[in-house]
C-alpha atoms as a PDB file:
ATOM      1  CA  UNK A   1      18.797 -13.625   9.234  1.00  0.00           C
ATOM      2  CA  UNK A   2      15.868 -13.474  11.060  1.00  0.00           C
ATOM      3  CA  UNK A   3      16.678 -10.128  13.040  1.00  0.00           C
ATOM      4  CA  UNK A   4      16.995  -8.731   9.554  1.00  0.00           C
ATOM      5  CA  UNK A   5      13.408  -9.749   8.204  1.00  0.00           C
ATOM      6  CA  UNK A   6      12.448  -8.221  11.353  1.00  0.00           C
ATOM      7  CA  UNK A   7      14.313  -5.069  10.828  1.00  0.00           C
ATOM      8  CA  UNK A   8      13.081  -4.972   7.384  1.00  0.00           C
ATOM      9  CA  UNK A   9       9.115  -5.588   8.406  1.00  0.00           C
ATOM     10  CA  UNK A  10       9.385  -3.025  11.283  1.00  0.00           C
ATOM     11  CA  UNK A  11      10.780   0.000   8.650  1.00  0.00           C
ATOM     12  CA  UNK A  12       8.311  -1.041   5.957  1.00  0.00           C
ATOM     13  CA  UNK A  13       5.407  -0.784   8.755  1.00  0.00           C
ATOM     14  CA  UNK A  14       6.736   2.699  10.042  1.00  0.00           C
ATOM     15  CA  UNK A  15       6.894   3.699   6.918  1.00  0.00           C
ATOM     16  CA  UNK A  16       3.146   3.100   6.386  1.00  0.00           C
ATOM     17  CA  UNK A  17       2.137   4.120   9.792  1.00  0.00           C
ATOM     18  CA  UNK A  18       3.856   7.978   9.381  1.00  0.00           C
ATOM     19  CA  UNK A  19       2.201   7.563   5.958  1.00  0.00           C
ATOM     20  CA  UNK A  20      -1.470   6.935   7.132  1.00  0.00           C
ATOM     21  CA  UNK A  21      -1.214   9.165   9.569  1.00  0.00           C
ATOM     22  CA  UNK A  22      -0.640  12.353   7.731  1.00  0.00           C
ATOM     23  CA  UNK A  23      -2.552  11.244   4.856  1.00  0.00           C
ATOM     24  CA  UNK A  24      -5.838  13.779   3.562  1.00  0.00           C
ATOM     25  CA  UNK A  25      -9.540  12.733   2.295  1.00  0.00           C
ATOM     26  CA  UNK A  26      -8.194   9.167   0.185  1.00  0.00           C
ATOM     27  CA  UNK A  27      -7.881  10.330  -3.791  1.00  0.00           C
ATOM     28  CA  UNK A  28      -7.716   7.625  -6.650  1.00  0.00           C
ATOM     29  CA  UNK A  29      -4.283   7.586  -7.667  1.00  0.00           C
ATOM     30  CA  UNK A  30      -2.633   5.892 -10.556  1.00  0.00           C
ATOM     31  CA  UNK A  31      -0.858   2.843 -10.365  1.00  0.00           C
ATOM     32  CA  UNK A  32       2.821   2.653  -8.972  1.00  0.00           C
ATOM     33  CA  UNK A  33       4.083  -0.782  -8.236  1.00  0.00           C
ATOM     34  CA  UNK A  34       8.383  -1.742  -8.089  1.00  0.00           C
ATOM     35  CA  UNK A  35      10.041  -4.906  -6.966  1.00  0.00           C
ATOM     36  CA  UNK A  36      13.808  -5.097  -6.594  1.00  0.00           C
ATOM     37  CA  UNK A  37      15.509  -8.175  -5.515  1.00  0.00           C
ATOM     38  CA  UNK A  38      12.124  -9.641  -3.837  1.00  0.00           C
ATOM     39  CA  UNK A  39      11.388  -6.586  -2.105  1.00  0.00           C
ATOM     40  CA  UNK A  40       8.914  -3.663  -2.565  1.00  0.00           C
ATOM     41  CA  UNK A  41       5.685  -3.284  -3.673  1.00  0.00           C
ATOM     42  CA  UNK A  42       3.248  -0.513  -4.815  1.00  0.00           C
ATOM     43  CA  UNK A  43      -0.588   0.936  -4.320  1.00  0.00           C
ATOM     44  CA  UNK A  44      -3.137   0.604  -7.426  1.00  0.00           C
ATOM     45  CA  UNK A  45      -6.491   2.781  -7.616  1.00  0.00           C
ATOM     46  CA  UNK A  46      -9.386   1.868  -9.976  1.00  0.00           C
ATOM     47  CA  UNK A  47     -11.241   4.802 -11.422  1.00  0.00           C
ATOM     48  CA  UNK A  48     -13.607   6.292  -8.963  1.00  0.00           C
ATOM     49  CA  UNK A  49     -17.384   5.266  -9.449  1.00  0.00           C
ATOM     50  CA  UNK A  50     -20.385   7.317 -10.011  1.00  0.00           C
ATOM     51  CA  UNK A  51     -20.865   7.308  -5.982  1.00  0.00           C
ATOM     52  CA  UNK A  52     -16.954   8.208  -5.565  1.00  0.00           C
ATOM     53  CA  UNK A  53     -15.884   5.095  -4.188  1.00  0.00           C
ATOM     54  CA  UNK A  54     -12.928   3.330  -6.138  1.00  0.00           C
ATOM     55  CA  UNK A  55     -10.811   0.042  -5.174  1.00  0.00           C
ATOM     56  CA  UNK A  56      -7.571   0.530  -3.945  1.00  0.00           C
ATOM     57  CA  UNK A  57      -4.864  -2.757  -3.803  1.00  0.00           C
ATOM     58  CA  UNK A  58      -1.694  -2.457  -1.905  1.00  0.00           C
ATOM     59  CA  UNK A  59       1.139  -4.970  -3.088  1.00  0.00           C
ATOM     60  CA  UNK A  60       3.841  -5.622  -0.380  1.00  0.00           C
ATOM     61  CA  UNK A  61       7.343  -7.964  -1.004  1.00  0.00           C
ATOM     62  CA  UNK A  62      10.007  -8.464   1.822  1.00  0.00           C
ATOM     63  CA  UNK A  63      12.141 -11.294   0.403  1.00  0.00           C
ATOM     64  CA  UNK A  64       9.896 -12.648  -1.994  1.00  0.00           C
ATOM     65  CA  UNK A  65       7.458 -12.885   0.261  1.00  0.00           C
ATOM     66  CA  UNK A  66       4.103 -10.845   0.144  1.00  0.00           C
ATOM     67  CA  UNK A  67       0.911 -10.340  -1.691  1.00  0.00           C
ATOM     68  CA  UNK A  68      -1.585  -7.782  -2.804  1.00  0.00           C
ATOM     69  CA  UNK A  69      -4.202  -7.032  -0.954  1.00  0.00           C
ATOM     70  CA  UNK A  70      -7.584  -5.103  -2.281  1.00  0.00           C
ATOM     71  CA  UNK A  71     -10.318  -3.145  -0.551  1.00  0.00           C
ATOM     72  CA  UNK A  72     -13.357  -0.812  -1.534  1.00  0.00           C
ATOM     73  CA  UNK A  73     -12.453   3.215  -0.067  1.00  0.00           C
ATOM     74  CA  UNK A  74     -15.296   5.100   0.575  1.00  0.00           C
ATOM     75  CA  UNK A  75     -16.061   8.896   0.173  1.00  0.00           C
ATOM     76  CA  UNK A  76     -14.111  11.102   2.449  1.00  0.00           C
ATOM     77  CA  UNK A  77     -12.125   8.508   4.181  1.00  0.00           C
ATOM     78  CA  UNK A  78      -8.699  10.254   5.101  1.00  0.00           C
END
């Protein structure tokens, strides 16, 4: 069981790596959460403010477990 969670937590986080690492200037995006069976998750923008800055909160579940974690993106950040 625990090789599994494992298995699980390393594809999620190459997932995100390849992800982040191809990834342009950071764009508010519209909200886009799923969670089958315990496991998923999704990435929520607010609207960009007047300085172009916006709060982004990622939501990770592997097997029920997870949260949501949120964080300020500022101008031009790729």
């Amino acid at each position: 069981m625990e090789k599994k969670i494992w298995g699980v937590a390393m594809a999620v986080g190459a997932m995100v790596g390849a992800g982040l690492m191809a990834a342009g200037p950071a764009v508010a995006q519209p909200c886009g959460n799923a969670v089958v069976a315990g496991n998923g998750g999704g990435r929520c923008d607010s609207p960009p403010g007047p300085d172009g800055m916006f709060t982004r909160c990622d939501t990770v579940y592997v097997l029920g477990f997870g949260g949501t974690n949120c964080y300020q993106v500022p101008v031009g950040t790729p």
